[in-house]
C-alpha atoms as a PDB file:
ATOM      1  CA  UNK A   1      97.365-209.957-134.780  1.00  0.00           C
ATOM      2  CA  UNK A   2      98.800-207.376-132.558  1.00  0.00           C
ATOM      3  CA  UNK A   3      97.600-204.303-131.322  1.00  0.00           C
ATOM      4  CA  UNK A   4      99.126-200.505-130.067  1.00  0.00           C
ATOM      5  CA  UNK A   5      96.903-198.852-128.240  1.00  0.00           C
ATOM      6  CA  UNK A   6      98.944-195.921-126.427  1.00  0.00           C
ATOM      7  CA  UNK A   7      98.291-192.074-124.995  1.00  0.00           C
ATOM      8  CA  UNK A   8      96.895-190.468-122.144  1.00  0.00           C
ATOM      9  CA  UNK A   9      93.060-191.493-122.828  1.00  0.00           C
ATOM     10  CA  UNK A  10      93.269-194.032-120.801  1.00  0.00           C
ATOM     11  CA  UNK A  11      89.068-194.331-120.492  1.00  0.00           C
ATOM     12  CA  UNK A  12      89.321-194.731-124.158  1.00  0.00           C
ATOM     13  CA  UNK A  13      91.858-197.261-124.363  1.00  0.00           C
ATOM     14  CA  UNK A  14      89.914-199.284-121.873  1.00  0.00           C
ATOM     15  CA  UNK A  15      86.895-199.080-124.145  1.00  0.00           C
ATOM     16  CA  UNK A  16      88.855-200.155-127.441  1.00  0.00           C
ATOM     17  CA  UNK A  17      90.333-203.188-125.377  1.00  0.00           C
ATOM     18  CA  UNK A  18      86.952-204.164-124.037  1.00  0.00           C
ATOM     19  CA  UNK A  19      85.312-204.027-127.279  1.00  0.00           C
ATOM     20  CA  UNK A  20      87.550-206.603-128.606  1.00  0.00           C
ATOM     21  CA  UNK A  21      87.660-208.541-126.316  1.00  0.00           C
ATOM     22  CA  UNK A  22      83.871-208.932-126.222  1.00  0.00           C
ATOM     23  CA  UNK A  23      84.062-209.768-130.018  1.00  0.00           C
ATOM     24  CA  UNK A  24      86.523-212.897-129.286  1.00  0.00           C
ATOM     25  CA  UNK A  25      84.286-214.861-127.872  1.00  0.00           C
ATOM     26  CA  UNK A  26      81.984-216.381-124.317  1.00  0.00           C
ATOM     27  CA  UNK A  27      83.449-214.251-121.733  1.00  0.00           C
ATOM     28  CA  UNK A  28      83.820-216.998-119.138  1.00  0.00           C
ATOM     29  CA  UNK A  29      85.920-219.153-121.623  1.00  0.00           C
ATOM     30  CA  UNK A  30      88.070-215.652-122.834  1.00  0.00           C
ATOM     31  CA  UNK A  31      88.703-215.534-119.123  1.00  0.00           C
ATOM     32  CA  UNK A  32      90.479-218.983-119.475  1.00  0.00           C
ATOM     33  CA  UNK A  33      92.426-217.734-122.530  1.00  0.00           C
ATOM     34  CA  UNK A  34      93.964-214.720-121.359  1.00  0.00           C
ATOM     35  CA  UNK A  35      97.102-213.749-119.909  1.00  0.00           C
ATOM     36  CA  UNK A  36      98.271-210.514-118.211  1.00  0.00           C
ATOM     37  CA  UNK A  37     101.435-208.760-117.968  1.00  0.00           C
ATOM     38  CA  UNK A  38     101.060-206.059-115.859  1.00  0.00           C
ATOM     39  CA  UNK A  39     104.614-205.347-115.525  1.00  0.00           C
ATOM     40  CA  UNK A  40     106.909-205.526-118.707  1.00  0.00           C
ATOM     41  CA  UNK A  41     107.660-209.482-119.430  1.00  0.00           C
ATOM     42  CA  UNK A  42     111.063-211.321-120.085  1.00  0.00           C
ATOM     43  CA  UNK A  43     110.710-212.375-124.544  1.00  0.00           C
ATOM     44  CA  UNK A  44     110.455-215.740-123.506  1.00  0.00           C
ATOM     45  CA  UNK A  45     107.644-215.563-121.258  1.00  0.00           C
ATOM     46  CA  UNK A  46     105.668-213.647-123.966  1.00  0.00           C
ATOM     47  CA  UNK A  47     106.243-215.809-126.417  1.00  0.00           C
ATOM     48  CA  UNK A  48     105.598-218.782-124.320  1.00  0.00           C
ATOM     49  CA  UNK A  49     102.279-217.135-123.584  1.00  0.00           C
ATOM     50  CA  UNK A  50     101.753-215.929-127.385  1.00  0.00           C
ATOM     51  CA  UNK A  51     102.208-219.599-128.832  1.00  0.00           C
ATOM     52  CA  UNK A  52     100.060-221.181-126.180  1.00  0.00           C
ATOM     53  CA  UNK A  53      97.023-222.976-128.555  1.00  0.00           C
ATOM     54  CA  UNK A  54      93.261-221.775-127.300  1.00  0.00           C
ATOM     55  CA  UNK A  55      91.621-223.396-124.869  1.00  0.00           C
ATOM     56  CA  UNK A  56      87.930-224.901-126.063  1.00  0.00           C
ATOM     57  CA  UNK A  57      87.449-221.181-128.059  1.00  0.00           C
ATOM     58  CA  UNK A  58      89.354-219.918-131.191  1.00  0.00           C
ATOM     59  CA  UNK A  59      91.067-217.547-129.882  1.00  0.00           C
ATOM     60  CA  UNK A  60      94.036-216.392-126.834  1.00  0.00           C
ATOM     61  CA  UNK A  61      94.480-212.452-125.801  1.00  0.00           C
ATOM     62  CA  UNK A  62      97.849-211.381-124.410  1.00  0.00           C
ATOM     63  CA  UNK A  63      97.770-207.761-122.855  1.00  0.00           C
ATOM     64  CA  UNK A  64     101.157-206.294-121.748  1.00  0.00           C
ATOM     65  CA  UNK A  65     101.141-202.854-119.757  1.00  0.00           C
ATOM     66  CA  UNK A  66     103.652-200.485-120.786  1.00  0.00           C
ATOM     67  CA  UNK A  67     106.149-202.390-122.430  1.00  0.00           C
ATOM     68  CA  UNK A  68     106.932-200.271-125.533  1.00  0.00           C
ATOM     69  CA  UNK A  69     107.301-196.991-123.535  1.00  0.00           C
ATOM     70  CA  UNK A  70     109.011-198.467-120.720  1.00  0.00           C
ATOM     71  CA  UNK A  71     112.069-198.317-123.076  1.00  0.00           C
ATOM     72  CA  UNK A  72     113.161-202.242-123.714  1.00  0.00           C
ATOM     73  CA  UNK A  73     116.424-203.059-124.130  1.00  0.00           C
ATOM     74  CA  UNK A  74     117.444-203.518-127.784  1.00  0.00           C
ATOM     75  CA  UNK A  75     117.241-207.784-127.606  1.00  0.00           C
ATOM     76  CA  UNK A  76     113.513-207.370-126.672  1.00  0.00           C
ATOM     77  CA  UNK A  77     112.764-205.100-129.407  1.00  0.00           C
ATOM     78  CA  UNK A  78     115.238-207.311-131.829  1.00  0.00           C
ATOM     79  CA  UNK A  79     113.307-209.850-130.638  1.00  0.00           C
ATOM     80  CA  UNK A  80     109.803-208.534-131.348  1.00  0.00           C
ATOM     81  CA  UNK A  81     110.535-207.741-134.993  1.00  0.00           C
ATOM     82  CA  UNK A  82     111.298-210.767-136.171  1.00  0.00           C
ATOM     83  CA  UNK A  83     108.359-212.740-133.812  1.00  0.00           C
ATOM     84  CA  UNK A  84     105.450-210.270-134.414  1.00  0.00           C
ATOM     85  CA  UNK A  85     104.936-210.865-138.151  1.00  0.00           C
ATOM     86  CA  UNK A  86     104.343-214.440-137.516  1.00  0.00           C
ATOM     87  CA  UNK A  87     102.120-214.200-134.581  1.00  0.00           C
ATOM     88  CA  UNK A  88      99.842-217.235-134.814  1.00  0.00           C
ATOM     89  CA  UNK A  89      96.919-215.873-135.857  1.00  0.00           C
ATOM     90  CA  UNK A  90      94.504-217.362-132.879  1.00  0.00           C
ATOM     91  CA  UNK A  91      96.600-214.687-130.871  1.00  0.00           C
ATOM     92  CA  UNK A  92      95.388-211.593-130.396  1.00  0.00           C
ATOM     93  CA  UNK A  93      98.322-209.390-128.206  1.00  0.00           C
ATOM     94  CA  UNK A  94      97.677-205.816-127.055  1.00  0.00           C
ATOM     95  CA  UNK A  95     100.234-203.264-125.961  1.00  0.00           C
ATOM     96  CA  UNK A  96      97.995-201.474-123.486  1.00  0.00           C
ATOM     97  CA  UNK A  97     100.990-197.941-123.484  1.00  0.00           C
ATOM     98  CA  UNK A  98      99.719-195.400-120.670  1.00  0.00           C
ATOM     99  CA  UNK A  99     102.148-192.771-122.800  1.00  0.00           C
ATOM    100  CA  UNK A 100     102.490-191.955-126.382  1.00  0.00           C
ATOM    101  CA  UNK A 101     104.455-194.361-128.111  1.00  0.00           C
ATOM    102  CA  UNK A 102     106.990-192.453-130.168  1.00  0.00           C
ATOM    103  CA  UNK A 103     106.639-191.948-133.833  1.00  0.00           C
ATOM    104  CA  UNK A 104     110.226-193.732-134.619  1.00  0.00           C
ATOM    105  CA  UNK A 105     109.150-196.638-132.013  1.00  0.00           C
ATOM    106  CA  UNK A 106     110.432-199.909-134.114  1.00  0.00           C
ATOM    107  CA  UNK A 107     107.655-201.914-133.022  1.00  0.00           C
ATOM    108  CA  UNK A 108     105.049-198.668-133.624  1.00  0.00           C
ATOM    109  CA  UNK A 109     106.559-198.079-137.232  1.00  0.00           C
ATOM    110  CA  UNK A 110     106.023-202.054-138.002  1.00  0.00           C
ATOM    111  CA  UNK A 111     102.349-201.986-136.798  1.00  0.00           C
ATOM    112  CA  UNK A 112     102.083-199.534-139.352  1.00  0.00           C
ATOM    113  CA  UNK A 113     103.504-201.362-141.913  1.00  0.00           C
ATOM    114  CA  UNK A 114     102.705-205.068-141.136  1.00  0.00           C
ATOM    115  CA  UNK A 115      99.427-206.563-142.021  1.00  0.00           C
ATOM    116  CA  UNK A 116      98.671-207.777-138.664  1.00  0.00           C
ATOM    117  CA  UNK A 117      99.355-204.711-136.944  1.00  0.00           C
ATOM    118  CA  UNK A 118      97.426-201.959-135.292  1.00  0.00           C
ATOM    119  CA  UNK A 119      98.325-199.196-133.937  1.00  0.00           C
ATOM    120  CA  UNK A 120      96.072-196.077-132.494  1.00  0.00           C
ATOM    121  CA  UNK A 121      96.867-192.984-130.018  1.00  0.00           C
ATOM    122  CA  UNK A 122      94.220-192.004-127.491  1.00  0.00           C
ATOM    123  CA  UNK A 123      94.931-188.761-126.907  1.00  0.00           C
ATOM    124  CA  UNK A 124      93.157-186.793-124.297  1.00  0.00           C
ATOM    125  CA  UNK A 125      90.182-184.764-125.292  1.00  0.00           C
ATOM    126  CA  UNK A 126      89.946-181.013-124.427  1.00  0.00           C
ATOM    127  CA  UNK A 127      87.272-178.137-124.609  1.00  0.00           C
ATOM    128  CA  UNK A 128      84.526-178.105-127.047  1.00  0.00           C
ATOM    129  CA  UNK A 129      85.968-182.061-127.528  1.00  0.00           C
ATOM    130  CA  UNK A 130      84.535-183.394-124.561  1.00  0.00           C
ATOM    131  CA  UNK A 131      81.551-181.091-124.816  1.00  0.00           C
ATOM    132  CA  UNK A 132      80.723-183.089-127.998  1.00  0.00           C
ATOM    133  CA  UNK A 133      81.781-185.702-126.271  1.00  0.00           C
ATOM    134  CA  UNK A 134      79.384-185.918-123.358  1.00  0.00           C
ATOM    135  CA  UNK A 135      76.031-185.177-125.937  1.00  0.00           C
ATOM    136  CA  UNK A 136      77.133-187.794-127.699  1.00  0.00           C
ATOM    137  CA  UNK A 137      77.582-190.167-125.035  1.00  0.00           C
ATOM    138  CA  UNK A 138      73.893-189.244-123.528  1.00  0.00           C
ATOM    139  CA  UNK A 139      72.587-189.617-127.228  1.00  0.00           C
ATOM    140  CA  UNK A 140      74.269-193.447-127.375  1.00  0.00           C
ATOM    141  CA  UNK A 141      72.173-193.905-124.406  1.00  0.00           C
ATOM    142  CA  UNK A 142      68.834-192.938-125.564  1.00  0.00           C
ATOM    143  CA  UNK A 143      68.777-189.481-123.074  1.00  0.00           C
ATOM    144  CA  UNK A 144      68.705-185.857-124.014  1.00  0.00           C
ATOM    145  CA  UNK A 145      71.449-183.047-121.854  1.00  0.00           C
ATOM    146  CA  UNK A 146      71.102-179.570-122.801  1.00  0.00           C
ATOM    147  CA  UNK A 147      74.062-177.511-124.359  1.00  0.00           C
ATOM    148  CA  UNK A 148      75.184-175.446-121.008  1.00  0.00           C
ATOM    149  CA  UNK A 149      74.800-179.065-118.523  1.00  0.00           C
ATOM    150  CA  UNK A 150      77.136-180.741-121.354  1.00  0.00           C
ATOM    151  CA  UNK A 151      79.467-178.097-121.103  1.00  0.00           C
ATOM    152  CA  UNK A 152      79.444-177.411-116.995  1.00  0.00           C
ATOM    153  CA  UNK A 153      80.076-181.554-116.802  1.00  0.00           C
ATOM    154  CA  UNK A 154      82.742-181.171-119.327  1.00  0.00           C
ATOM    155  CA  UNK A 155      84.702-178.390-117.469  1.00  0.00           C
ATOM    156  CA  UNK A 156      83.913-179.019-113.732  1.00  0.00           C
ATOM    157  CA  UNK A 157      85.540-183.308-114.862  1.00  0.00           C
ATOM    158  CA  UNK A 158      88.442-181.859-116.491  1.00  0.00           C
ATOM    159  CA  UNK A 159      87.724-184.187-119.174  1.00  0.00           C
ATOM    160  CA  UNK A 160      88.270-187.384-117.031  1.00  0.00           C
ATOM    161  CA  UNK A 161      86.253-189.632-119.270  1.00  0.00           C
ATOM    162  CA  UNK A 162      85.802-192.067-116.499  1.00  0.00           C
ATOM    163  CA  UNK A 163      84.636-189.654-114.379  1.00  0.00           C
ATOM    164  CA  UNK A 164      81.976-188.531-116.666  1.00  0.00           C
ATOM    165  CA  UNK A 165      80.387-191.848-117.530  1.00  0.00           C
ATOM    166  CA  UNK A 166      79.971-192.424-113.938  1.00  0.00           C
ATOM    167  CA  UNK A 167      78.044-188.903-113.180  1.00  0.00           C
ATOM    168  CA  UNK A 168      76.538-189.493-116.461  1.00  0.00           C
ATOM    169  CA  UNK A 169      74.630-192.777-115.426  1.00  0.00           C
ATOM    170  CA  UNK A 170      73.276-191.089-112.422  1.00  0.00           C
ATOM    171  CA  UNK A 171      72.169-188.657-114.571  1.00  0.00           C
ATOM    172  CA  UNK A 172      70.357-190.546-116.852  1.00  0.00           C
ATOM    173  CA  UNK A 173      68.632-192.886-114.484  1.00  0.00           C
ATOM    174  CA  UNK A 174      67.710-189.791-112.160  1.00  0.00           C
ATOM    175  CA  UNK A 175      65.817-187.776-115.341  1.00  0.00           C
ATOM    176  CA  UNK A 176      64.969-191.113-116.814  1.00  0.00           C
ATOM    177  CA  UNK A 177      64.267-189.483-120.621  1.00  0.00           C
ATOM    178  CA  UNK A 178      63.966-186.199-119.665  1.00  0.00           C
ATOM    179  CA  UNK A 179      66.390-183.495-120.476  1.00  0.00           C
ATOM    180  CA  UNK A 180      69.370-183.345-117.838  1.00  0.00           C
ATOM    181  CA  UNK A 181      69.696-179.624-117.362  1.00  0.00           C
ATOM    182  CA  UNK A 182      72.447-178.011-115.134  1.00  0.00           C
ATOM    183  CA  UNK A 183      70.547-177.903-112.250  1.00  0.00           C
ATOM    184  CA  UNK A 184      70.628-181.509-112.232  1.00  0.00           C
ATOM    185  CA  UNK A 185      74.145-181.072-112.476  1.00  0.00           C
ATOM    186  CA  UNK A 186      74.873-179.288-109.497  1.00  0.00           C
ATOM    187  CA  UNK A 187      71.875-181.581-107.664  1.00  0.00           C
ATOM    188  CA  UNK A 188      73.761-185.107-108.104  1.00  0.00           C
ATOM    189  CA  UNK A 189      77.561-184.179-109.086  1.00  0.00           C
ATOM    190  CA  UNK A 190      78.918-181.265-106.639  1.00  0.00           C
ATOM    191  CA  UNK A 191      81.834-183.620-106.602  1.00  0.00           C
ATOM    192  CA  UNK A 192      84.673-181.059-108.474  1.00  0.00           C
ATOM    193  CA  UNK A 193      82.986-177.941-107.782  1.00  0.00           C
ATOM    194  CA  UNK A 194      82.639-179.009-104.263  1.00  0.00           C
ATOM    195  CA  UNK A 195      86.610-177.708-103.179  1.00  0.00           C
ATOM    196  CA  UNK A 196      86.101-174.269-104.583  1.00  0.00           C
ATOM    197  CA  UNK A 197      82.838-173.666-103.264  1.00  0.00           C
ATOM    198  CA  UNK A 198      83.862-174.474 -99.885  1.00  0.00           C
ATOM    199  CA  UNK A 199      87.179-171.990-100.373  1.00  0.00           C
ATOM    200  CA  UNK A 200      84.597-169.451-101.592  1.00  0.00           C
ATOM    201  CA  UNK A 201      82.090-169.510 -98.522  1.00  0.00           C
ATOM    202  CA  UNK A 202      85.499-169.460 -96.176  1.00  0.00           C
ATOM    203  CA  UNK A 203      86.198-166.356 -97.809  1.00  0.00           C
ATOM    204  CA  UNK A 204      83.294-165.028 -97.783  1.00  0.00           C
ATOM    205  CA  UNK A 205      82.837-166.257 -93.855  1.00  0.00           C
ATOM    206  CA  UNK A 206      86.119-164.129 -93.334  1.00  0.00           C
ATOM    207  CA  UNK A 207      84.532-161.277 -94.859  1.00  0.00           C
ATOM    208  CA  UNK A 208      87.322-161.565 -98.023  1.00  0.00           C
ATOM    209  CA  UNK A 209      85.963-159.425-100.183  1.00  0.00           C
ATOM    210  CA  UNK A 210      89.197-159.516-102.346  1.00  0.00           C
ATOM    211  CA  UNK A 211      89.794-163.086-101.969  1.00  0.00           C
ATOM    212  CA  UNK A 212      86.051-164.011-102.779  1.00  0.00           C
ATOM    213  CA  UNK A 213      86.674-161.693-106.112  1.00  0.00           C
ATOM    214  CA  UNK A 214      89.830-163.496-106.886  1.00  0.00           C
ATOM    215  CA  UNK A 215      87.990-166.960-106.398  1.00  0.00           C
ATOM    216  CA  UNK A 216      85.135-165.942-108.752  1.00  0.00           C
ATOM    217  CA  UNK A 217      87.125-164.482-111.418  1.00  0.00           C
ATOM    218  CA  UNK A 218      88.740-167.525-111.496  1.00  0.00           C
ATOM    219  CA  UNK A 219      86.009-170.122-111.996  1.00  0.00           C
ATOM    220  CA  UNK A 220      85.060-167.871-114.502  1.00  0.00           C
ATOM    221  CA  UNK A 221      87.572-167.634-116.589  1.00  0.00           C
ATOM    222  CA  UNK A 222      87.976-171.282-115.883  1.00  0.00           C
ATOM    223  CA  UNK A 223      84.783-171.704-118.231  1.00  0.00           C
ATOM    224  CA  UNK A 224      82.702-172.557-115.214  1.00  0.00           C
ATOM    225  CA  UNK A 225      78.965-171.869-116.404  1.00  0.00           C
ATOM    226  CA  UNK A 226      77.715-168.931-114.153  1.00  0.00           C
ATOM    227  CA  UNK A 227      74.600-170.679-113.926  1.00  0.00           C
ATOM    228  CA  UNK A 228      76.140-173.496-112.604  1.00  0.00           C
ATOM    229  CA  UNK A 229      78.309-171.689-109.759  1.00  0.00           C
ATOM    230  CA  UNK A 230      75.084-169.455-108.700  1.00  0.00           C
ATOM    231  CA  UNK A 231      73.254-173.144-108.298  1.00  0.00           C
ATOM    232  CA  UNK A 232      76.308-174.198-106.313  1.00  0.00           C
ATOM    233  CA  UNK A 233      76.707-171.328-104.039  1.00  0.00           C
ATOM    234  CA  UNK A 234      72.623-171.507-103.586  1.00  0.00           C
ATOM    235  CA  UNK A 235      73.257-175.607-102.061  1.00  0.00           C
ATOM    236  CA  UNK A 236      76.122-174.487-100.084  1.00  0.00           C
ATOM    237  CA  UNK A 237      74.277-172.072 -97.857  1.00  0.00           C
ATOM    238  CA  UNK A 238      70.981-174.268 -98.073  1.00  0.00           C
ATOM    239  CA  UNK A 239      73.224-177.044 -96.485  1.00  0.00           C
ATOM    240  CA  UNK A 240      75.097-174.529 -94.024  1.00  0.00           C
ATOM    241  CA  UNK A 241      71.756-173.218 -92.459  1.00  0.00           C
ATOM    242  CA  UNK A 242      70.934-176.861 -92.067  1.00  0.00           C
ATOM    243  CA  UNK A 243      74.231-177.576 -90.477  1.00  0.00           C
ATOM    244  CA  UNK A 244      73.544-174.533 -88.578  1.00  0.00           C
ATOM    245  CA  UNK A 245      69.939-175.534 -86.844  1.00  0.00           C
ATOM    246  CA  UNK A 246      71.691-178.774 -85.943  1.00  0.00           C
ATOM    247  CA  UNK A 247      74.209-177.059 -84.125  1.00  0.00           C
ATOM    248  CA  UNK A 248      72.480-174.675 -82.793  1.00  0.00           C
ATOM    249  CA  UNK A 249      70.707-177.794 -80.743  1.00  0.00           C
ATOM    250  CA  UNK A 250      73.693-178.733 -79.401  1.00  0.00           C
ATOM    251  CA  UNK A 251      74.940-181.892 -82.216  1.00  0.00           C
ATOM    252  CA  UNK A 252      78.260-182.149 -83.183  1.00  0.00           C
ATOM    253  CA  UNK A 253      80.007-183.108 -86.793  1.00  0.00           C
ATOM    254  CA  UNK A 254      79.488-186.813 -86.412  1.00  0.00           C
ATOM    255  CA  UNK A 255      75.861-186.430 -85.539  1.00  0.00           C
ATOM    256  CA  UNK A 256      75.285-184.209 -87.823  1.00  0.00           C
ATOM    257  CA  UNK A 257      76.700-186.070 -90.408  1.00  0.00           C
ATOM    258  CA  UNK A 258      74.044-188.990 -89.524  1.00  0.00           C
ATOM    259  CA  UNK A 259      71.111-186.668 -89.193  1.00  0.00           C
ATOM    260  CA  UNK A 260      71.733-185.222 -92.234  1.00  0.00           C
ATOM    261  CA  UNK A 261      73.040-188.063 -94.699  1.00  0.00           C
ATOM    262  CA  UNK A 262      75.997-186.149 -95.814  1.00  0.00           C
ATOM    263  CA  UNK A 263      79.949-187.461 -95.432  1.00  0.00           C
ATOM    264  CA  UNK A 264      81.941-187.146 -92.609  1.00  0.00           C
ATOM    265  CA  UNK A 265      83.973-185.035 -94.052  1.00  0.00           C
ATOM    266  CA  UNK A 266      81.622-182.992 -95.153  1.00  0.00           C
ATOM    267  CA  UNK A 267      79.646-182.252 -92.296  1.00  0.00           C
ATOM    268  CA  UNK A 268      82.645-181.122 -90.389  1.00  0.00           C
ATOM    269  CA  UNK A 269      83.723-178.538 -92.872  1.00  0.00           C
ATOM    270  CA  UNK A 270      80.390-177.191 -92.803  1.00  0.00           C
ATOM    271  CA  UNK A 271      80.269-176.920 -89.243  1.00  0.00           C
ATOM    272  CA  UNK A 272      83.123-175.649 -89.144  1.00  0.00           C
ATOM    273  CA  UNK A 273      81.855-172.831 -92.144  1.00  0.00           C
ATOM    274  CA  UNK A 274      79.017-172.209 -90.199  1.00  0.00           C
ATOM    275  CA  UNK A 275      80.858-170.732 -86.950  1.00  0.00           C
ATOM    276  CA  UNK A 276      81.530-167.677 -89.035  1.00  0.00           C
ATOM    277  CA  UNK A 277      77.631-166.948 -89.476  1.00  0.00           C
ATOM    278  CA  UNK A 278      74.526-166.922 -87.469  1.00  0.00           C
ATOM    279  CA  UNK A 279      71.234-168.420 -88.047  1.00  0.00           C
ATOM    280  CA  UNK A 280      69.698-164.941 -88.753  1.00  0.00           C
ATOM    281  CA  UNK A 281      72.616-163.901 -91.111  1.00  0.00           C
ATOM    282  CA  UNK A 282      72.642-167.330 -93.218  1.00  0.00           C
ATOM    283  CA  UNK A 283      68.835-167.071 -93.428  1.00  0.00           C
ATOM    284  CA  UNK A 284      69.263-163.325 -94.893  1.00  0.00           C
ATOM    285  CA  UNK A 285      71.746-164.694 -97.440  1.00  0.00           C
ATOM    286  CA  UNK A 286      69.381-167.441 -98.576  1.00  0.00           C
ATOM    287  CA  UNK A 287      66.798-165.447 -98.794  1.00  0.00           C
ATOM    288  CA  UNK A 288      69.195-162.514-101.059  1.00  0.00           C
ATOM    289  CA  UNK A 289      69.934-165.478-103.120  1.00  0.00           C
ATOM    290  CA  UNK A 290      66.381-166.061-103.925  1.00  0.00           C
ATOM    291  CA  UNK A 291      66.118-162.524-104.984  1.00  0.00           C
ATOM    292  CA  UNK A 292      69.075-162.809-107.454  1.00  0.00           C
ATOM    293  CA  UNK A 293      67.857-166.028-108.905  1.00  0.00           C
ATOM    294  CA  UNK A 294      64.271-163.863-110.092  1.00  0.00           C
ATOM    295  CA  UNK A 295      65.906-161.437-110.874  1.00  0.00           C
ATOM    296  CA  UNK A 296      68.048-162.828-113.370  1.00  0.00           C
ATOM    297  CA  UNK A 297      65.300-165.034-114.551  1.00  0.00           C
ATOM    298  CA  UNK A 298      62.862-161.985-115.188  1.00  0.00           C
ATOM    299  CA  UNK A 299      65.794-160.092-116.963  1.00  0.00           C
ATOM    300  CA  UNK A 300      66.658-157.429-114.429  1.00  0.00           C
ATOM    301  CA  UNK A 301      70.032-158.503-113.802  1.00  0.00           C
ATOM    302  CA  UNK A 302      72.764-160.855-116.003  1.00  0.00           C
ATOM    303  CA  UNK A 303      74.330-163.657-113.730  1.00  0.00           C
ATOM    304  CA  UNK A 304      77.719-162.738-113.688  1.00  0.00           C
ATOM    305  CA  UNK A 305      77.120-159.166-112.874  1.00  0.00           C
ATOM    306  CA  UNK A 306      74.948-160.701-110.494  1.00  0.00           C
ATOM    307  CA  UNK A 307      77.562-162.746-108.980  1.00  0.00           C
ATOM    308  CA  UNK A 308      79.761-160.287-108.800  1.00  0.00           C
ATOM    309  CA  UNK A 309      78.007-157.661-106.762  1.00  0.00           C
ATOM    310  CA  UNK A 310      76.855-160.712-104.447  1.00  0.00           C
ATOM    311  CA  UNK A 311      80.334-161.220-103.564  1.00  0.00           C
ATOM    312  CA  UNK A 312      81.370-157.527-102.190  1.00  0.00           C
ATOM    313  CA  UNK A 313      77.271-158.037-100.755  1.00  0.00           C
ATOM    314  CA  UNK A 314      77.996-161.219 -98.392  1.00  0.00           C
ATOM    315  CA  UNK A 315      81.493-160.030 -97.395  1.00  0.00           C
ATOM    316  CA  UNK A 316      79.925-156.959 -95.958  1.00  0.00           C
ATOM    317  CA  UNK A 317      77.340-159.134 -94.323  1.00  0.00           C
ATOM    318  CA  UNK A 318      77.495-158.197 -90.406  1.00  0.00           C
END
């Protein structure tokens, strides 16, 4: 039989491919009895590879990368026609396509219409999508996420699949059965809203007012959960007063970075953040951050009004 699996998705193609391949057999013996093209093969060489009886298991996989969208020249696809309908049936061969395999592909068009064909586009997901997505991921895995963490992981990953099932292990083993909320979120994966947060505080440092607006706005209407940002903004300056006493006693980035546990990198963009404040000033902040987060929790304020007036509010910070 022979398989299409082409499009964008490529976390989802991986998946597909990995799920049949578990149902072929032992894994060490399917390691034995598979063959790799990772670059698009001469017809001979695939078919060599294609006829090639199983060794001690029933079946042989043959993945080729990007064959079918790396367009072939017409004796390849000639070729492929008249070979693929009389695949030997112990072979299993995937077309792993990184693109979308067009609709009037000749080889697409007969996995359609051939009985031992497959063919399926992995398209990637957007939006509510990978919102659904995520839940349903954490459900498969026996955890709970509320509504707004599902939805700040889903926009803060751009929908990298990958990405998602990686911060979404951590995430389960770190609540182990309790409910992830977004404030684990922002605890264990800073990684994407890491960039913008550190443009942010350099504005704000500069005393930006505009460009700390312009920043905001932006997140916002990027779909970035206010909630989310606030808990962001409320790390950054936790970290940049620690940063701060460090330096204050005379360490430098490297140190710091030991003392502290955070990256290299890292530490030396904070340190470098924290030249535009003093101890007194980031302390102040910290402490008007507090007073935001009650006051939004007691109903007295609404975050993003919130986050807007703390914006023009640090900027004037003297």
């Amino acid at each position: 039989m022979f398989y299409i699996l082409h499009g964008k998705d490529a976390y989802s193609r991986k998946q597909t491919l990995a799920k049949l391949r578990g149902k072929l057999g032992d894994p060490a013996m399917m390691d034995l009895n598979t063959t790799i093209f990772d670059k698009p093969p001469t017809f001979t060489a695939l078919r060599q590879a294609c006829d090639a009886m199983p060794f001690l298991t029933k079946s042989r996989l043959i993945i080729v990368h990007n064959l079918l969208t790396g367009k072939p020249a017409k004796e390849m696809t000639k070729a492929l026609k008249a070979y693929l309908p009389v695949l030997p049936d112990s072979t299993k061969l995937v077309f792993m396509e990184a693109g979308n395999v067009p609709r009037n592909n000749a080889i697409g068009k007969l996995a359609v219409s051939s009985k031992n064909g497959y063919i399926k586009q992995f398209d990637e997901m957007k939006g509510g999508q990978v919102t659904r997505w995520v839940t349903n991921y954490v459900k498969e895995q026996n955890g709970r996420i509320s509504s707004h963490a599902a939805h700040v992981l889903a926009t803060e990953t751009e929908g990298n699949l990958q990405l998602l099932t990686n911060e979404l292990e951590k995430l389960l083993i770190y609540k182990n059965g309790e409910t992830i909320e977004s404030v684990d979120v922002a605890l264990l994966s800073p990684y994407a809203a890491e960039a913008s947060i550190f443009d942010l505080v350099d504005t704000i440092g500069n005393r930006n007012g505009k460009g700390a607006a312009l920043l905001l706005h932006k997140k916002l209407s990027e779909g970035t959960d206010p909630f989310y940002l606030f808990a962001m903004i409320i790390r950054q300056f936790r970290l940049l007063i620690q940063v701060k006493e460090t330096a204050v006693s005379g360490l430098k980035p490297p140190a710091i970075a030991k003392e502290l546990r955070m990256h290299k990198f890292v530490a030396g963009k904070m340190y470098q953040q924290s030249g535009h404040f003093t101890l007194p000033q980031l302390e102040q902040i910290y402490r008007h951050l507090l007073e935001i987060d009650i006051g939004v929790k007691t109903g007295k304020n609404d975050m993003v009004t919130a986050l807007s007036v703390l914006m023009a509010t640090l900027t004037a910070v003297h």
